[in-house]
Structure formats: C-alpha cells, structure tokens
PDB file of N, CA and C in Angstrom:
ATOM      1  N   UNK A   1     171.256  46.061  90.300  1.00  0.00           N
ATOM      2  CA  UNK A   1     171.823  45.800  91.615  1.00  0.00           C
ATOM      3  C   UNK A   1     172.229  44.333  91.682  1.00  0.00           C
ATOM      4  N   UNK A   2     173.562  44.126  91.818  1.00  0.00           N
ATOM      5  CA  UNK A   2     174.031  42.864  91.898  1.00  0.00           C
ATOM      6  C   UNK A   2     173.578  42.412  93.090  1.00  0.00           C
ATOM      7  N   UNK A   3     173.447  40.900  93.159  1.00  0.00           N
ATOM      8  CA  UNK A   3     173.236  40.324  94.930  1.00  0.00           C
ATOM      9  C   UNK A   3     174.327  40.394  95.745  1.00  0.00           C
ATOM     10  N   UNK A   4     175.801  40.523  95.610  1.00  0.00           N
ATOM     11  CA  UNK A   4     176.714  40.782  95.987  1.00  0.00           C
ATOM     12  C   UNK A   4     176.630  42.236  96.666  1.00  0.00           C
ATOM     13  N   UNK A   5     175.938  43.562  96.212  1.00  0.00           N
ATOM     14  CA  UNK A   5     176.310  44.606  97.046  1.00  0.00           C
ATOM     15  C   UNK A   5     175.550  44.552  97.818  1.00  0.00           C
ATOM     16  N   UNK A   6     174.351  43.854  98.511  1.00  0.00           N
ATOM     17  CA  UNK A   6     174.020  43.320  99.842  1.00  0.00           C
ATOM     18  C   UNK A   6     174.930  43.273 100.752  1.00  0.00           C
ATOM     19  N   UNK A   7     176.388  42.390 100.688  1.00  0.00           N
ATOM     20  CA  UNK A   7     177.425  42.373 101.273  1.00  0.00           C
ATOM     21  C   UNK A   7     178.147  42.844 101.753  1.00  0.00           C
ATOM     22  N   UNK A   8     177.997  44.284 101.110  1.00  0.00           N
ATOM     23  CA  UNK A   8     178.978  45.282 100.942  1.00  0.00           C
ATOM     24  C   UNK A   8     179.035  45.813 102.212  1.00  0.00           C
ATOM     25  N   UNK A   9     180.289  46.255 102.929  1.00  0.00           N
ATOM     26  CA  UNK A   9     180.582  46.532 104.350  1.00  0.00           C
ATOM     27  C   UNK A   9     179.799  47.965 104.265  1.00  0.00           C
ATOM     28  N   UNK A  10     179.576  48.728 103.297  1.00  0.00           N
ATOM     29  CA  UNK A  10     179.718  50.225 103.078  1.00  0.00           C
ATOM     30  C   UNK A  10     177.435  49.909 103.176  1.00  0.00           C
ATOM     31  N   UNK A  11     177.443  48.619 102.904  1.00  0.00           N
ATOM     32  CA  UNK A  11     175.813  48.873 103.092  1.00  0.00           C
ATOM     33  C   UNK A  11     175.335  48.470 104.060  1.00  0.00           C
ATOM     34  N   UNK A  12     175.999  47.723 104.825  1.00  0.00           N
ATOM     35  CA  UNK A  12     175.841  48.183 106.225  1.00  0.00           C
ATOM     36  C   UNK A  12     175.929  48.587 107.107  1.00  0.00           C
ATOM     37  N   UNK A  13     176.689  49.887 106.616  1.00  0.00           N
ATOM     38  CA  UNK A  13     177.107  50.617 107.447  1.00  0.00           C
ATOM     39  C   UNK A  13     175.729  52.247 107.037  1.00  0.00           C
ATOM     40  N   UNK A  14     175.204  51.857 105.933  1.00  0.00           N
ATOM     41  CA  UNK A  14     173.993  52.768 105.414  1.00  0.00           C
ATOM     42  C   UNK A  14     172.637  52.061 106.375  1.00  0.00           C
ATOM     43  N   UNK A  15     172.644  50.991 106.454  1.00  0.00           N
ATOM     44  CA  UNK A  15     171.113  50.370 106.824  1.00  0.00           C
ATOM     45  C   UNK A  15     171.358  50.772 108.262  1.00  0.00           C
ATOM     46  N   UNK A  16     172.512  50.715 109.075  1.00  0.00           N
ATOM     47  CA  UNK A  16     172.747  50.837 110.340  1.00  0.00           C
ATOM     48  C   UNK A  16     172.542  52.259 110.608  1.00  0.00           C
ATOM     49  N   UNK A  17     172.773  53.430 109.653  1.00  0.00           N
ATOM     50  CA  UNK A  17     172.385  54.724 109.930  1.00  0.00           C
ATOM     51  C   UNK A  17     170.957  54.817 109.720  1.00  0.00           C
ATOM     52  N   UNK A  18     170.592  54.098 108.668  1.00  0.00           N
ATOM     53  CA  UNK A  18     169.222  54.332 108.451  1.00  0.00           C
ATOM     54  C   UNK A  18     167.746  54.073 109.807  1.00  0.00           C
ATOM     55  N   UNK A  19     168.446  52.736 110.332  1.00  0.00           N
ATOM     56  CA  UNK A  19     167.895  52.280 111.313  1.00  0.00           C
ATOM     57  C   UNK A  19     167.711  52.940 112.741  1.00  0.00           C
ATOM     58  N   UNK A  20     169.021  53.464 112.871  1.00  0.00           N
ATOM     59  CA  UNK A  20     169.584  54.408 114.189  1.00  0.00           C
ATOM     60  C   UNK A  20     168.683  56.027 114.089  1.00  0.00           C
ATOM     61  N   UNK A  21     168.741  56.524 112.777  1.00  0.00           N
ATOM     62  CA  UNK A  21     167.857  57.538 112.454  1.00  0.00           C
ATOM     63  C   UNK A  21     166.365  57.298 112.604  1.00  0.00           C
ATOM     64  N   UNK A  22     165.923  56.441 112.509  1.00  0.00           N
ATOM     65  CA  UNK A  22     164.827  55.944 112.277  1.00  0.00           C
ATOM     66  C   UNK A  22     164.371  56.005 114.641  1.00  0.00           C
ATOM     67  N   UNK A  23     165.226  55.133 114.603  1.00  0.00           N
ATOM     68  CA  UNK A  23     164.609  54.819 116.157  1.00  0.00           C
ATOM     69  C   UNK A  23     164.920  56.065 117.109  1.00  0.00           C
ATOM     70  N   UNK A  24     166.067  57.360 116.335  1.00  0.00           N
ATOM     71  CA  UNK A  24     165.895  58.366 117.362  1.00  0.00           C
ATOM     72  C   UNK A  24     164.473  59.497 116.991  1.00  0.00           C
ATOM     73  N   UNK A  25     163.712  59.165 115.946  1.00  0.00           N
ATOM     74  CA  UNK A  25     162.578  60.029 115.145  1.00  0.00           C
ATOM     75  C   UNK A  25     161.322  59.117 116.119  1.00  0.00           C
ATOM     76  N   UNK A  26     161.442  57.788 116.598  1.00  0.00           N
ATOM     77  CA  UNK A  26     160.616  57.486 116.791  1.00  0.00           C
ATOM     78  C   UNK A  26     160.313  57.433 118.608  1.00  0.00           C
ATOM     79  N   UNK A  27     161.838  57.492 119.129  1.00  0.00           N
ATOM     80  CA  UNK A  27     162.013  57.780 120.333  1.00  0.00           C
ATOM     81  C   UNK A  27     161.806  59.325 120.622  1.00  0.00           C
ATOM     82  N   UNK A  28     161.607  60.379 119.773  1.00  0.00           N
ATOM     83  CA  UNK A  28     161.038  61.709 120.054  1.00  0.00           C
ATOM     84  C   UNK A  28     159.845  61.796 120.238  1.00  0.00           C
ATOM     85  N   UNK A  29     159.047  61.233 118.945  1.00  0.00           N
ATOM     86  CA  UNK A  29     157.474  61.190 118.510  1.00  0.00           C
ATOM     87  C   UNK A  29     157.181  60.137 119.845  1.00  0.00           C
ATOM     88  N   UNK A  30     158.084  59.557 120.775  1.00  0.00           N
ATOM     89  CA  UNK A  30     157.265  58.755 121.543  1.00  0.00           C
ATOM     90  C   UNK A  30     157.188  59.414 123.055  1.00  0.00           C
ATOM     91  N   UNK A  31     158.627  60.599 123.420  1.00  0.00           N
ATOM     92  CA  UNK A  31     159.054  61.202 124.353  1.00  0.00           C
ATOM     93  C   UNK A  31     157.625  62.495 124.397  1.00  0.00           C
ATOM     94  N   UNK A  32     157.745  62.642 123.018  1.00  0.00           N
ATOM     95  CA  UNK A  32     156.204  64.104 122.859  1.00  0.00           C
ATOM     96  C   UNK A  32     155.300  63.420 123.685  1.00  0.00           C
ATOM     97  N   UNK A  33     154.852  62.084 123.019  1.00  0.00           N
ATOM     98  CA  UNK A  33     153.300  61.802 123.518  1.00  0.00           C
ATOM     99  C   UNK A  33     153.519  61.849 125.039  1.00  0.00           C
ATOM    100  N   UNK A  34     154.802  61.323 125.293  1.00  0.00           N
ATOM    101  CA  UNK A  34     154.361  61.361 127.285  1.00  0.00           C
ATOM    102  C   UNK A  34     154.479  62.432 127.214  1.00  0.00           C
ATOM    103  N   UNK A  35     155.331  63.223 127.184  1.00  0.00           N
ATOM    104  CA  UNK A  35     154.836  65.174 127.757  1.00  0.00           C
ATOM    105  C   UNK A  35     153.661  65.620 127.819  1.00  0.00           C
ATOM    106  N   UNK A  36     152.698  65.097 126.964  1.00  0.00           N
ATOM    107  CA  UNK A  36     151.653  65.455 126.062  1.00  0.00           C
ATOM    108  C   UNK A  36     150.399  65.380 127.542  1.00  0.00           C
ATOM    109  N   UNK A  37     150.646  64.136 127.594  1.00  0.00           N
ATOM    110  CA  UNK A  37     149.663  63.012 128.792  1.00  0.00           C
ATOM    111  C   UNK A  37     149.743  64.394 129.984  1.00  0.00           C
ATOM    112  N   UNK A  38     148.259  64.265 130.534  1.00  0.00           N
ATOM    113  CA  UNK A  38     148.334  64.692 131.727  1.00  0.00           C
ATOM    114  C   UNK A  38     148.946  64.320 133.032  1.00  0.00           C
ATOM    115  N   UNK A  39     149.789  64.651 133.776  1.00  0.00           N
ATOM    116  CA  UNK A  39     150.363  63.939 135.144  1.00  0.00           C
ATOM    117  C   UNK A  39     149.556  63.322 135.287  1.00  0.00           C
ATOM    118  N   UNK A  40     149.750  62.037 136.134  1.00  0.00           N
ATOM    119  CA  UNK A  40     149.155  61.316 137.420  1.00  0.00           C
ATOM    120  C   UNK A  40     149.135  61.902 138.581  1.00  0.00           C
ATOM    121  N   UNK A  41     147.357  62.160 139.029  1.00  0.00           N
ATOM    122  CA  UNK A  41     147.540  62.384 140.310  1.00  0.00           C
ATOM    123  C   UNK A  41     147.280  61.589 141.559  1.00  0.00           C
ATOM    124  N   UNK A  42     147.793  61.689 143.003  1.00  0.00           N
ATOM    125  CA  UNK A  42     147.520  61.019 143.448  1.00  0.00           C
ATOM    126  C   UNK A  42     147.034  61.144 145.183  1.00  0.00           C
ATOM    127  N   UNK A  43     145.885  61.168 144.824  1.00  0.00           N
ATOM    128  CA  UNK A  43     145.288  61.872 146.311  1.00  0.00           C
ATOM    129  C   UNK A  43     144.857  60.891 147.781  1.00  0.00           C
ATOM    130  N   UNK A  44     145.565  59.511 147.869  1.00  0.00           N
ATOM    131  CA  UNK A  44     145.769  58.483 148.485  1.00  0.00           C
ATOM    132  C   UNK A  44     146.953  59.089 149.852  1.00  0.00           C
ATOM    133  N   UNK A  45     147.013  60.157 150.031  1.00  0.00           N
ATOM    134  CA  UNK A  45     147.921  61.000 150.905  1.00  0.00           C
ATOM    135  C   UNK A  45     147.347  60.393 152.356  1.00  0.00           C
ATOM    136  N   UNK A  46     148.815  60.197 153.881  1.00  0.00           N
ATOM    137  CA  UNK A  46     148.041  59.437 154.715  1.00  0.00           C
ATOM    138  C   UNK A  46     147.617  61.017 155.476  1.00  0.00           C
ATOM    139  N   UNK A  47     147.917  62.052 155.103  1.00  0.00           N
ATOM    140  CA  UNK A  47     147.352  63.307 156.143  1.00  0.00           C
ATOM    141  C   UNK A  47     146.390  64.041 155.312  1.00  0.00           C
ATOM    142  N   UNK A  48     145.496  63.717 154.448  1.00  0.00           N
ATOM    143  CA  UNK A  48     144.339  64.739 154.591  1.00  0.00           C
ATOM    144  C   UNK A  48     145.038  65.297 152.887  1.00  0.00           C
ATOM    145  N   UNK A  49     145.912  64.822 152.529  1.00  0.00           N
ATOM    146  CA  UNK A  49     145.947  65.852 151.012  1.00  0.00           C
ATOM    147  C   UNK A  49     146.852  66.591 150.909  1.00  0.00           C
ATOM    148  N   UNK A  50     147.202  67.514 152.445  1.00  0.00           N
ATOM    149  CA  UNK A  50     148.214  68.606 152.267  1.00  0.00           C
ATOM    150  C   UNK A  50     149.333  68.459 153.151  1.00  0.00           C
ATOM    151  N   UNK A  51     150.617  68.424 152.547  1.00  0.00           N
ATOM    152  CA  UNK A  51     151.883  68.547 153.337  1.00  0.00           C
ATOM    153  C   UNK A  51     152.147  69.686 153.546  1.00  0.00           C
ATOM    154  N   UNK A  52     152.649  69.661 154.790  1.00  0.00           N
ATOM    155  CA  UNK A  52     153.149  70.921 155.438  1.00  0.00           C
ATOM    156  C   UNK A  52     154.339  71.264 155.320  1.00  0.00           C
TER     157      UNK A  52
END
C-alpha cells in the first residue's frame, strides 16, 4: 500500500461509507435499548391520578 492511496478520492469515499454504516448499526442498537426501557411513569397528577 503506497502512502499516496490514502489520498485517493475513491478512499474516501469508502471510509465515508464505512463510517455512515457504522453510525446507522449503532443508532439502531441504541433506538432498541430505549424501546427496551420501561416507560416513565408519572403519578404527580394535580386530580387524584385519574383523568376524566
């Protein structure tokens, strides 16, 4: 590997897919864990808990 194909328009246009792939695998694995989480609940209601 020459130090020159560092340069190469065509390899960064590979690291830029690589990267983009990378952060939508990690933006899933991160979208799961919140699904995952139980809601927040919140029982600070000013009538007693239940809306009518």
């Amino acid at each position: 590997m020459t130090p020159l194909q560092i340069l190469d328009p065509v390899m960064a246009v590979v690291l830029l897919g690589i990267v983009t792939t990378l952060a939508i695998v990690f933006g899933f694995i991160w979208a799961y864990g919140k699904i995952r989480e139980p809601p927040e609940i919140h029982t600070d209601d000013e009538n007693g808990g239940h809306a009518a």
